[in-house]
Protein backbone atom coordinates (compact mmCIF):
# COMPACT_ATOMS: atom_id res chain seq x y z
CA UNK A 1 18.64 -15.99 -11.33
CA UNK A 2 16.71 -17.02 -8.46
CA UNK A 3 18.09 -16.67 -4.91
CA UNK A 4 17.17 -20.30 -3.43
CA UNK A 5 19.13 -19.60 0.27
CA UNK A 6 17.25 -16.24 1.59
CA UNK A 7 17.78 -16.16 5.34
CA UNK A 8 14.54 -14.73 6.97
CA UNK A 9 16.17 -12.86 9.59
CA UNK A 10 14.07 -11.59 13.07
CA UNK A 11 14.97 -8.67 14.86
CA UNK A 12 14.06 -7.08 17.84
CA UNK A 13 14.98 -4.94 20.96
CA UNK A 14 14.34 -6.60 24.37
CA UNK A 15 14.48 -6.13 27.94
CA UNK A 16 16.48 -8.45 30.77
CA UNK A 17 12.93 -9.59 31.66
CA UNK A 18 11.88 -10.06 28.16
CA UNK A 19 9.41 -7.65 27.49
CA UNK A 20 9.70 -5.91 23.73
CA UNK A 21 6.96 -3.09 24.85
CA UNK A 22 6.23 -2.09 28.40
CA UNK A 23 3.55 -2.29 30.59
CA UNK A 24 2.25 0.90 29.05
CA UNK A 25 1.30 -0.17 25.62
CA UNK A 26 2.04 0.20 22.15
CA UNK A 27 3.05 4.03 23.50
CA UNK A 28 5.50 2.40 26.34
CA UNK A 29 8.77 2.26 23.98
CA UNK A 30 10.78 5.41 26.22
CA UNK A 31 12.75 3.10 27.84
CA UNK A 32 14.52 1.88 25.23
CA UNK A 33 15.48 4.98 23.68
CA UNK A 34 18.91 5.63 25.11
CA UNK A 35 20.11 2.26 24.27
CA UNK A 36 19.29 2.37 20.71
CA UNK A 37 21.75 5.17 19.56
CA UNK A 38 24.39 3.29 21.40
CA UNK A 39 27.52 2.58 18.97
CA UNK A 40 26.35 -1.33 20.01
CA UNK A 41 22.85 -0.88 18.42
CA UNK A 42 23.67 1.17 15.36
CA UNK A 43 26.13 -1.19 14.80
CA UNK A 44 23.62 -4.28 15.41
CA UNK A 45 21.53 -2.71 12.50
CA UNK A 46 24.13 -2.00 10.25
CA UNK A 47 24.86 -5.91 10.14
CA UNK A 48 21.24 -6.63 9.81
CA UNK A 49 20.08 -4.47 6.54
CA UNK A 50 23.60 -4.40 4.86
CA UNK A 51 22.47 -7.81 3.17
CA UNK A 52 18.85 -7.36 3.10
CA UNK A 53 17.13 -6.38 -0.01
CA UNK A 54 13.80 -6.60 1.27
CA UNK A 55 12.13 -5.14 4.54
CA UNK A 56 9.27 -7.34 5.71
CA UNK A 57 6.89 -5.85 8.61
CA UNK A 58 3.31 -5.77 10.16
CA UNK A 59 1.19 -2.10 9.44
CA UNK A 60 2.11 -0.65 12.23
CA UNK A 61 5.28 -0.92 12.40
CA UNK A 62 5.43 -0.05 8.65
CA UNK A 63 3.46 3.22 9.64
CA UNK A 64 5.83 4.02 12.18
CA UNK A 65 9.04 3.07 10.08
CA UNK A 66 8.12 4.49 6.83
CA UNK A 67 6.85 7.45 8.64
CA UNK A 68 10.14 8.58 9.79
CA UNK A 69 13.19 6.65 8.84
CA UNK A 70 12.98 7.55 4.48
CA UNK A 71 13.39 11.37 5.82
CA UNK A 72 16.34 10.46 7.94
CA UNK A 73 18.46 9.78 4.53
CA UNK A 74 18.85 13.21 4.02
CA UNK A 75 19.55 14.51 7.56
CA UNK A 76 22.93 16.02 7.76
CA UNK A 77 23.03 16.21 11.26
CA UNK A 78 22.01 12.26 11.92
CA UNK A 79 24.66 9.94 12.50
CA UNK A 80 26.26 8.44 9.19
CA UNK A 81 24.66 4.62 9.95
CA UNK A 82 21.29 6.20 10.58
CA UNK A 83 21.35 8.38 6.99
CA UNK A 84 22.76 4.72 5.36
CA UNK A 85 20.04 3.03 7.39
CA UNK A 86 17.02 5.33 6.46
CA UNK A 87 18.29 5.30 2.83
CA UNK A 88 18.21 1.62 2.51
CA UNK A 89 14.49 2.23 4.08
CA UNK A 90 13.44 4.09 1.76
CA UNK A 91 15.01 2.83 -1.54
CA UNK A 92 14.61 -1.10 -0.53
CA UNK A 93 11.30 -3.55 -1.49
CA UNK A 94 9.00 -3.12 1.96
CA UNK A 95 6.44 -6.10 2.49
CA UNK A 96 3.85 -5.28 4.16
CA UNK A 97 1.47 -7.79 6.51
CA UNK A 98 -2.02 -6.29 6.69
CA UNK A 99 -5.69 -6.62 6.90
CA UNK A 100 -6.42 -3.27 6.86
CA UNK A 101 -4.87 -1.57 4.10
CA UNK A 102 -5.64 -2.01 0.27
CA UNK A 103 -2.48 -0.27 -1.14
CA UNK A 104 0.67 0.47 -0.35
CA UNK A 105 1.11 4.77 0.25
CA UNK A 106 5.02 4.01 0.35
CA UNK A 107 7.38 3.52 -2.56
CA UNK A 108 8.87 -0.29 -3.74
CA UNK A 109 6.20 -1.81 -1.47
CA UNK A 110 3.51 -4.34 -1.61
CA UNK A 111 0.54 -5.40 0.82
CA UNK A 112 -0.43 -9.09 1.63
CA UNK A 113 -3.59 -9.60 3.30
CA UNK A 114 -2.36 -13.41 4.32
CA UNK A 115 -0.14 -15.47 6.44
CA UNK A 116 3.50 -14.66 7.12
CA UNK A 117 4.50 -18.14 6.47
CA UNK A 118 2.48 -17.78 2.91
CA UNK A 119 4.13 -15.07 1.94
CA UNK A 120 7.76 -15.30 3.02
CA UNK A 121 7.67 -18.87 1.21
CA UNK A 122 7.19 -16.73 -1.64
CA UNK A 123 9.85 -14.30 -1.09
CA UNK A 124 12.59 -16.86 -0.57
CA UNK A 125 11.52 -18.12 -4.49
CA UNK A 126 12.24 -14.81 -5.58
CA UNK A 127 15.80 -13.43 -6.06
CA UNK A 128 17.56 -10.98 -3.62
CA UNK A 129 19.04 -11.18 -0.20
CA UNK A 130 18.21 -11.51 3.61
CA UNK A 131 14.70 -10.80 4.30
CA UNK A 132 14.49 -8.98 7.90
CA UNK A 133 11.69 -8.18 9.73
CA UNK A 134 12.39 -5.29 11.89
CA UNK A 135 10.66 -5.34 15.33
CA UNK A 136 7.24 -6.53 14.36
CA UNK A 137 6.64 -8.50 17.30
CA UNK A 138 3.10 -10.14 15.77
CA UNK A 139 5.15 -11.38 12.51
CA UNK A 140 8.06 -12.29 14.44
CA UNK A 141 6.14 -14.92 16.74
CA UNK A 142 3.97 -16.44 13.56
CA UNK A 143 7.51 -17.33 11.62
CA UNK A 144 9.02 -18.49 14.56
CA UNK A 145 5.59 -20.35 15.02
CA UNK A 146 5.62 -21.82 11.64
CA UNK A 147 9.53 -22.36 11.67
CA UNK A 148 10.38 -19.95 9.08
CA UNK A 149 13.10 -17.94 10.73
CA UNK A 150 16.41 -18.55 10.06
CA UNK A 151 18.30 -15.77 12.06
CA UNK A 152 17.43 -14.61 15.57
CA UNK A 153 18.53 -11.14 16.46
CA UNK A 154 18.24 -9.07 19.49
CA UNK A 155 19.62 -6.12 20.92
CA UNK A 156 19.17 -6.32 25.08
CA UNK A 157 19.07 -3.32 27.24
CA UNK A 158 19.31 -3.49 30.65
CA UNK A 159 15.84 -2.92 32.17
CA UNK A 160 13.31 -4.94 34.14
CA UNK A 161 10.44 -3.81 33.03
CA UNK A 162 8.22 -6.20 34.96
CA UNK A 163 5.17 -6.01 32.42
CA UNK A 164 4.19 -5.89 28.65
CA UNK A 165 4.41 -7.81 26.01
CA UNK A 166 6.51 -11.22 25.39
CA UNK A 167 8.24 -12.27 22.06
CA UNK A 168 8.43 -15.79 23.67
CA UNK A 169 5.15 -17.12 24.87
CA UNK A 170 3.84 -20.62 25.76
CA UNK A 171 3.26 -22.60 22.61
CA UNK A 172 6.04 -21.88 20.49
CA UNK A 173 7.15 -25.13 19.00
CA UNK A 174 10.53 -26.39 20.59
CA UNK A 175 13.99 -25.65 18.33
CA UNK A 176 17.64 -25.55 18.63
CA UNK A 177 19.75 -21.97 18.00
CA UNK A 178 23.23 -21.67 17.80
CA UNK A 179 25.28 -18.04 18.28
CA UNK A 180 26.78 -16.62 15.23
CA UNK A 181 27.69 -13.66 16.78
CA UNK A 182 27.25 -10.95 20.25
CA UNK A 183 28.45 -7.74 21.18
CA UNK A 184 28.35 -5.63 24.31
CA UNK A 185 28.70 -1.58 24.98
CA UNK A 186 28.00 1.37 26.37
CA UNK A 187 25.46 1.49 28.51
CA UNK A 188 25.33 -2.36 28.94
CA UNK A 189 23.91 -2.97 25.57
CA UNK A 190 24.23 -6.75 24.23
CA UNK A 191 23.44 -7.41 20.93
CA UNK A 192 23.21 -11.24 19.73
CA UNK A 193 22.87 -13.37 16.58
CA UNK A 194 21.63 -16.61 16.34
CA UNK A 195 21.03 -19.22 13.87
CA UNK A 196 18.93 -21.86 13.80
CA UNK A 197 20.47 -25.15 13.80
């Protein structure tokens, strides 16, 4: 039976000034550290992979999450939602967005070498649930470019960074959001849901 309602879901960590990596480059990501193992973040996650079956996400940060979240699974010592969280990592279908790579070295996932919009049109014909990209900034802006997210999802720590990289640039085209749900803690961590309308 064929799942005809996936949600595409976006997610990503930002800062006040609404910068998802610092002035410092792809290496720039210390700052947002402390705010991630907040009971506010962990939680965030939770709601965002608990109905997800598949993991969509440019090479790098597939490298990155692959890399280190499967081995987390098995960690006594890591919190309970980051041993459920790196099992659903591991176990779940991973999609892949790259140019570079020919096969997949991870298990349960597949490599396109094509648009986002191509190939999450294909996913939503297939059967499962929410498809979530997890902090790929570059895949992020070309759905939300080609309107083909349906859930927006930050967590927002609070830093000025005053530099980096945007997810919201001039150019996207205009739409309408409403909030489905927000959170604050510790630390002055806000998490927020929207939908699109």
């Amino acid at each position: 039976m064929k799942a005809a309602n996936r949600r595409v879901v976006a997610n990503i960590a930002i800062s006040l000034d609404g910068f998802y990596q610092g002035p410092g480059g792809e290496a720039d990501m210390g700052w947002l550290m402390p705010y991630a193992v907040t009971d506010t973040s962990r939680d965030h996650l939770t709601a965002l992979w608990a109905p997800a079956t598949t993991a969509l996400l440019g090479r790098v940060n597939a490298v990155g999450f692959f890399g280190y979240w499967p081995a987390v699974a098995d960690d006594a010592d890591a919190d309970p939602r980051d041993r459920a969280y790196g099992k659903w990592m591991r176990d779940t279908e991973k999609v892949v967005l790259s140019s570079t790579l020919a096969h997949a070295p991870w298990s349960r996932a597949r490599i396109f070498n094509e648009p986002a919009e191509h190939v999450v049109d294909r996913l939503k014909e297939e059967a499962g649930g929410d498809i979530v990209v997890f902090s790929s900034a570059s895949v992020i802006k070309a759905l939300l470019a080609a309107h083909r997210v349906d859930r927006l999802s930050f967590t927002m720590f609070p830093e000025i960074l005053g530099g980096g990289k945007r997810l919201f640039e001039n150019g996207l085209p205009a739409s309408k959001w409403t909030l489905a749900s927000s959170a604050t803690g510790d630390h002055g961590v806000v998490s927020l849901t929207y939908d699109r309308v």
